[in-house]
N, C-alpha and C. Protein backbone atom coordinates (compact mmCIF):
# COMPACT_ATOMS: atom_id res chain seq x y z
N UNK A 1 -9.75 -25.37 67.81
CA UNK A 1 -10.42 -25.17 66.58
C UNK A 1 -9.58 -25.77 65.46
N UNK A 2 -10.42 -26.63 64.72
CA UNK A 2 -9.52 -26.63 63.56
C UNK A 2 -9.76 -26.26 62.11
N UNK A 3 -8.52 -26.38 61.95
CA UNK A 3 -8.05 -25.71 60.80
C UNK A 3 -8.26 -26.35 59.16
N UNK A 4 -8.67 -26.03 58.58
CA UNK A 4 -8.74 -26.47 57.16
C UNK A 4 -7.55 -25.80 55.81
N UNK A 5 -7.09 -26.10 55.41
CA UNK A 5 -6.29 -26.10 54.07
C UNK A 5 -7.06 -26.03 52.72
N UNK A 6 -7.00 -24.70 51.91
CA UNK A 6 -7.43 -24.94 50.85
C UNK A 6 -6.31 -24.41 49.42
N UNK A 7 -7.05 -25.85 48.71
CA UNK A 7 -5.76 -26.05 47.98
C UNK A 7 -6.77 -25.67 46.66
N UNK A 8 -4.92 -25.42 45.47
CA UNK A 8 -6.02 -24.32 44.35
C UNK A 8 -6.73 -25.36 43.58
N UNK A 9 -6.68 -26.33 43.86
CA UNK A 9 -7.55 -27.97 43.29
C UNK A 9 -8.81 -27.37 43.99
N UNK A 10 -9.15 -27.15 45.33
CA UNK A 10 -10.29 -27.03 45.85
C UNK A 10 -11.10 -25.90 45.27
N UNK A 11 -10.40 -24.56 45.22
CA UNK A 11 -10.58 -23.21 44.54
C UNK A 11 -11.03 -23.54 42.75
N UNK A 12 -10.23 -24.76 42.13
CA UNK A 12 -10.86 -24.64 40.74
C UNK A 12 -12.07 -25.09 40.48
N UNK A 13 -12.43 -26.47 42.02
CA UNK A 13 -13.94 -27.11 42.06
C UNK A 13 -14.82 -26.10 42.15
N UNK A 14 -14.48 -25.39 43.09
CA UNK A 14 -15.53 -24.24 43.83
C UNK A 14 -16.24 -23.32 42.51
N UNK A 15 -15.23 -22.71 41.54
CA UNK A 15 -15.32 -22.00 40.78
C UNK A 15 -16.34 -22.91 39.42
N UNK A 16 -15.50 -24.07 39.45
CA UNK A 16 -16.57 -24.71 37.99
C UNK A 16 -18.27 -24.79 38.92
N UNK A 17 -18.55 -24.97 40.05
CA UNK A 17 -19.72 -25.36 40.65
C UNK A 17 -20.62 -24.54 40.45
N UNK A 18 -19.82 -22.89 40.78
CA UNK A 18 -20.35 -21.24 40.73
C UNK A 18 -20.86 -21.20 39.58
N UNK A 19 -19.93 -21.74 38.68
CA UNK A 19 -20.32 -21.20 37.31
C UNK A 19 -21.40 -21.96 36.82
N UNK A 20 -21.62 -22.99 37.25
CA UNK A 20 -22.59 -23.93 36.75
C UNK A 20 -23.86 -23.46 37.76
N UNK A 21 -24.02 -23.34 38.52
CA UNK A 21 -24.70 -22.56 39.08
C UNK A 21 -25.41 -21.32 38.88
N UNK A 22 -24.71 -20.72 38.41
CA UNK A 22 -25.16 -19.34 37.61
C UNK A 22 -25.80 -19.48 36.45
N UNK A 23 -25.54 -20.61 35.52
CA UNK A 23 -25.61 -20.99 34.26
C UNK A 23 -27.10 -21.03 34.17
N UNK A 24 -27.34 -22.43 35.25
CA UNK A 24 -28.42 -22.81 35.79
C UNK A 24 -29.47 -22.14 35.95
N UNK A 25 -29.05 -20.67 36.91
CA UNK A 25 -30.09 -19.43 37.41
C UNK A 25 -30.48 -18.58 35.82
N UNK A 26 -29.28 -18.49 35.22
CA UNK A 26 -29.25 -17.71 33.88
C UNK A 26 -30.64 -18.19 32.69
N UNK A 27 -30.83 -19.76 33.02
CA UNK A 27 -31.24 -20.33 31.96
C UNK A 27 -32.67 -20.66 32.43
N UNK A 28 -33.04 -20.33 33.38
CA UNK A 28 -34.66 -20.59 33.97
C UNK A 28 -34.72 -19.34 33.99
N UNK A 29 -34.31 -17.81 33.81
CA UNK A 29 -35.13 -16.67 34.14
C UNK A 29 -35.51 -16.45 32.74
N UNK A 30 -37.19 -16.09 32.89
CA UNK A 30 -37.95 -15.53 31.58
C UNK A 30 -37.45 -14.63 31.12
N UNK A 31 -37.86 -14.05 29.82
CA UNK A 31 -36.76 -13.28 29.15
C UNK A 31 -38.34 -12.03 29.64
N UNK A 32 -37.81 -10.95 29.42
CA UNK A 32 -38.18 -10.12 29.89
C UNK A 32 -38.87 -9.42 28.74
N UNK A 33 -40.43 -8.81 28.96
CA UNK A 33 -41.22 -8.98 27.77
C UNK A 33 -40.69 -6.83 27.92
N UNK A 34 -40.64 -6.82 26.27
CA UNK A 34 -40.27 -5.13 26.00
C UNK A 34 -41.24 -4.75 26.55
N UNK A 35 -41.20 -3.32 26.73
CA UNK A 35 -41.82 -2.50 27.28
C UNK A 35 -42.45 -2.01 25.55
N UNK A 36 -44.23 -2.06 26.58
CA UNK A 36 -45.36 -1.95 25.69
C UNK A 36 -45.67 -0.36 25.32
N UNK A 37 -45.63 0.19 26.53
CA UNK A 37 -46.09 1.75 26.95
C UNK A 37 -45.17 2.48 26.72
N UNK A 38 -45.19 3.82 26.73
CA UNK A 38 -43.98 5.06 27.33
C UNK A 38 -44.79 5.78 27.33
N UNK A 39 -43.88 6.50 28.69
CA UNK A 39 -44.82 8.19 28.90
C UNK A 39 -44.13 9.12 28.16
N UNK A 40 -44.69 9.97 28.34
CA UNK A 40 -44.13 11.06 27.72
C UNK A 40 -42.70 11.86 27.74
N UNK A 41 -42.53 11.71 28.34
CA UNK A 41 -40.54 12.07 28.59
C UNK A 41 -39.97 10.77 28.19
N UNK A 42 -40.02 9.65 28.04
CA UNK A 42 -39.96 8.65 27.19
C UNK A 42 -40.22 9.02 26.01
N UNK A 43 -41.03 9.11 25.52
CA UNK A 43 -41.42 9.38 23.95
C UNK A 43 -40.42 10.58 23.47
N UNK A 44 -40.30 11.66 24.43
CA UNK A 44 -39.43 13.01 23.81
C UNK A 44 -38.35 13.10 23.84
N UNK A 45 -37.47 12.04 24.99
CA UNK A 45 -36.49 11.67 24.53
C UNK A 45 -36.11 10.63 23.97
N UNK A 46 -36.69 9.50 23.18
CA UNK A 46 -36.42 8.71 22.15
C UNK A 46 -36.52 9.62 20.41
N UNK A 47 -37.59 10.40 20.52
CA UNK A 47 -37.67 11.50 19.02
C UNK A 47 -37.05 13.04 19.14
N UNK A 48 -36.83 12.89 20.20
CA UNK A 48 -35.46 13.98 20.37
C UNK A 48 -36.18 15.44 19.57
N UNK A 49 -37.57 15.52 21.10
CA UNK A 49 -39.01 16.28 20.70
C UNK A 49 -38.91 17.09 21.91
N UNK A 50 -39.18 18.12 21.35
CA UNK A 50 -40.03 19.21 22.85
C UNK A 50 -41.13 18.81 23.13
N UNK A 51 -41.33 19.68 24.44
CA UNK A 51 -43.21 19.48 24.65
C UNK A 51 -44.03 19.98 23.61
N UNK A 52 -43.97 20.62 23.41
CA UNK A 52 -44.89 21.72 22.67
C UNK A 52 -45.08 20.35 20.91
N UNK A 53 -43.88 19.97 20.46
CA UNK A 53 -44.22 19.12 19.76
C UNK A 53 -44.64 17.94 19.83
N UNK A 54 -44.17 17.63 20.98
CA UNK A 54 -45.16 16.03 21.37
C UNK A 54 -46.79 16.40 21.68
N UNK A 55 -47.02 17.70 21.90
CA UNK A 55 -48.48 17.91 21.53
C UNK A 55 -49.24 18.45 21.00
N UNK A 56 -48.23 18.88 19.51
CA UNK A 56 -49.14 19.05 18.48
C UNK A 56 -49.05 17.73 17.71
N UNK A 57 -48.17 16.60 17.91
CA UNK A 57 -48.34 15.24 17.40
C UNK A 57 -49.94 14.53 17.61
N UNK A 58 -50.32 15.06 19.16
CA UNK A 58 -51.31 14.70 20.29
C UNK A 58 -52.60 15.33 19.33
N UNK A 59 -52.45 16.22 19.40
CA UNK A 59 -53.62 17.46 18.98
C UNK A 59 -54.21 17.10 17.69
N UNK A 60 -53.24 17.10 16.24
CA UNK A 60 -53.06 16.90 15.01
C UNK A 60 -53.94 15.15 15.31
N UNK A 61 -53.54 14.09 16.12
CA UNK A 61 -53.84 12.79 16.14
C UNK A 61 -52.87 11.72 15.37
N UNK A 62 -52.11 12.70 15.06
CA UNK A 62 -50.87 12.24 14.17
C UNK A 62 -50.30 11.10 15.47
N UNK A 63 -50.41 11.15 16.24
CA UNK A 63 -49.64 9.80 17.17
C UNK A 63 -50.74 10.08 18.02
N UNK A 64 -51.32 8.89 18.28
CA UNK A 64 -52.50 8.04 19.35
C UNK A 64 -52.01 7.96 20.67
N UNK A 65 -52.67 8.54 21.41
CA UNK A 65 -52.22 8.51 23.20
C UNK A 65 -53.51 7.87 24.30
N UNK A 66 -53.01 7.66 24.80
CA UNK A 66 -53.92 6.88 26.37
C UNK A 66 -53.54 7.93 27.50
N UNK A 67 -54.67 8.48 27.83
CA UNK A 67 -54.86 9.05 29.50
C UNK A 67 -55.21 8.56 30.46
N UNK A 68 -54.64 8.25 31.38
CA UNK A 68 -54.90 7.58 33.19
C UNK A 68 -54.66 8.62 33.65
N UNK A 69 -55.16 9.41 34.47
CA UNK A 69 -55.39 10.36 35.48
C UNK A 69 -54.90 11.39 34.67
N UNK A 70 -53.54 12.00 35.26
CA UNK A 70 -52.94 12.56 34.85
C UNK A 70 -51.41 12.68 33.71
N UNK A 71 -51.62 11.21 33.68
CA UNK A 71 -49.95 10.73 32.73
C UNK A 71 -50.88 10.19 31.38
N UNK A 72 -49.93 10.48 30.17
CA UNK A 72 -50.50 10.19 28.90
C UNK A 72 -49.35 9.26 28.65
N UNK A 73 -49.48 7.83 28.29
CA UNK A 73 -48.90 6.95 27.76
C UNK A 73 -49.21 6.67 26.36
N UNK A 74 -48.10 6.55 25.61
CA UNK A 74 -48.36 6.42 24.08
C UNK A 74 -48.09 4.17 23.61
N UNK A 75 -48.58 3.94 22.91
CA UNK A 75 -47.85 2.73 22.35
C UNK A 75 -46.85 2.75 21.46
N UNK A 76 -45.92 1.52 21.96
CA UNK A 76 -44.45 2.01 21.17
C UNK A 76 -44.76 1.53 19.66
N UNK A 77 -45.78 0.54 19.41
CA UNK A 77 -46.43 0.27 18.16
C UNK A 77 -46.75 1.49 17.42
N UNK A 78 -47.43 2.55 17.83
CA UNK A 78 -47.81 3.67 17.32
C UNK A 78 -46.84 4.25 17.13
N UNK A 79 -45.80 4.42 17.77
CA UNK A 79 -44.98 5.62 17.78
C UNK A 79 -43.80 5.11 16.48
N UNK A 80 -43.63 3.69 16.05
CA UNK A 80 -42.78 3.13 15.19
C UNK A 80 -43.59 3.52 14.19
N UNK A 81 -44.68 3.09 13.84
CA UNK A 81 -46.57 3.46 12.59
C UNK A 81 -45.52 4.80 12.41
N UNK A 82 -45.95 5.89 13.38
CA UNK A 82 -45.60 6.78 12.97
C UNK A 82 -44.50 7.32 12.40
N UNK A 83 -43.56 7.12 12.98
CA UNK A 83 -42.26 6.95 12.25
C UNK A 83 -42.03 6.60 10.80
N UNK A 84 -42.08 5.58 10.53
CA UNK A 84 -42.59 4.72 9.35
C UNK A 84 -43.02 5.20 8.66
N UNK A 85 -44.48 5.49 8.54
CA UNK A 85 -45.45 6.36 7.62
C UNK A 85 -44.55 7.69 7.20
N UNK A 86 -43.56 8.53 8.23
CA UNK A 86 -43.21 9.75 7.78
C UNK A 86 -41.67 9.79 7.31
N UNK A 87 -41.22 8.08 6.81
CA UNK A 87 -39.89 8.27 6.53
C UNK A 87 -39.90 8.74 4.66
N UNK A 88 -38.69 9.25 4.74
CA UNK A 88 -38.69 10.09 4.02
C UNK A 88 -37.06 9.87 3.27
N UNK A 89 -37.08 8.64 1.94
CA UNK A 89 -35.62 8.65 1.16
C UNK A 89 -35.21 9.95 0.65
N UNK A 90 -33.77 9.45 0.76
CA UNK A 90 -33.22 11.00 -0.24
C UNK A 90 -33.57 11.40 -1.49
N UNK A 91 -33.76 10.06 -1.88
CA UNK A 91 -34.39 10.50 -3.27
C UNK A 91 -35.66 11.57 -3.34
N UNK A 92 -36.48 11.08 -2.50
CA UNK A 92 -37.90 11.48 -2.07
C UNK A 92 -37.85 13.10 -1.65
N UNK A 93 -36.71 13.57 -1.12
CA UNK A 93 -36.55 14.45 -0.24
C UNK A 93 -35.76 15.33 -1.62
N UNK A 94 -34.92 14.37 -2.88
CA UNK A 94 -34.18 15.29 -3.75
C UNK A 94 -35.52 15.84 -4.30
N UNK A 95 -36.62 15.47 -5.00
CA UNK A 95 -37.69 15.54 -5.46
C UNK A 95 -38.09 16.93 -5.07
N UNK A 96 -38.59 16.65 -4.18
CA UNK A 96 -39.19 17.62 -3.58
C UNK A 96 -38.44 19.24 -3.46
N UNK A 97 -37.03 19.26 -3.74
CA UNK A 97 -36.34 20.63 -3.40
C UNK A 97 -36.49 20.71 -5.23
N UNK A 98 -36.11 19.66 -6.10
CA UNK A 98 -36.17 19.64 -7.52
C UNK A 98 -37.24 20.71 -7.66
N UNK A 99 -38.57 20.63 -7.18
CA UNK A 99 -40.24 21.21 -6.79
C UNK A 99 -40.14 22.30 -7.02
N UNK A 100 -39.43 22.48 -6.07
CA UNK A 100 -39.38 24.10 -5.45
C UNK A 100 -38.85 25.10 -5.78
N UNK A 101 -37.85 24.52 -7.18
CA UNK A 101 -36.99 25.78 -7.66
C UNK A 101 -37.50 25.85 -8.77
């Protein structure tokens, strides 16, 4: 049997080839489209929500949901709307305690 010798000349080819190689694989994969949907344990732990409030969000209509069988998927479009619509500056928020006394 014989024997081969590898020298770190051979080891630095090998390595630029890999890398170019990878580069290669890196640069033809589609970029990966966000996620459109979330279910519901998705949704409650991104708003850092109980059940009971993710469905009086549901109930109220205050956030728009989709039913397939048994799983309710929300759009992450909606769920930002919603967000959005209920942000609330400090100023906005000094106001309002100003109100109250």
């Amino acid at each position: 049997m014989a024997s081969s010798i590898i020298t770190p000349e051979d080891l630095e080819i090998f390595k630029l080839e890999l890398l170019e190689e990878i580069r290669k694989m890196l640069s033809q994969r589609q970029p990966t489209e966000p996620q459109r949907w979330l279910k519901s344990n998705d949704v409650k732990r991104l708003l850092t929500i109980s059940t009971g409030t993710l469905q009086q969000l549901r109930k109220k209509g205050t956030l728009p949901f989709s039913r397939l069988g048994s799983t309710i998927f929300y759009n992450v479009e909606d769920v930002d709307k919603m967000l959005l619509e209920r942000k609330q500056t400090t100023l906005t928020l000094f106001k309002k305690a100003v109100r109250k006394h």
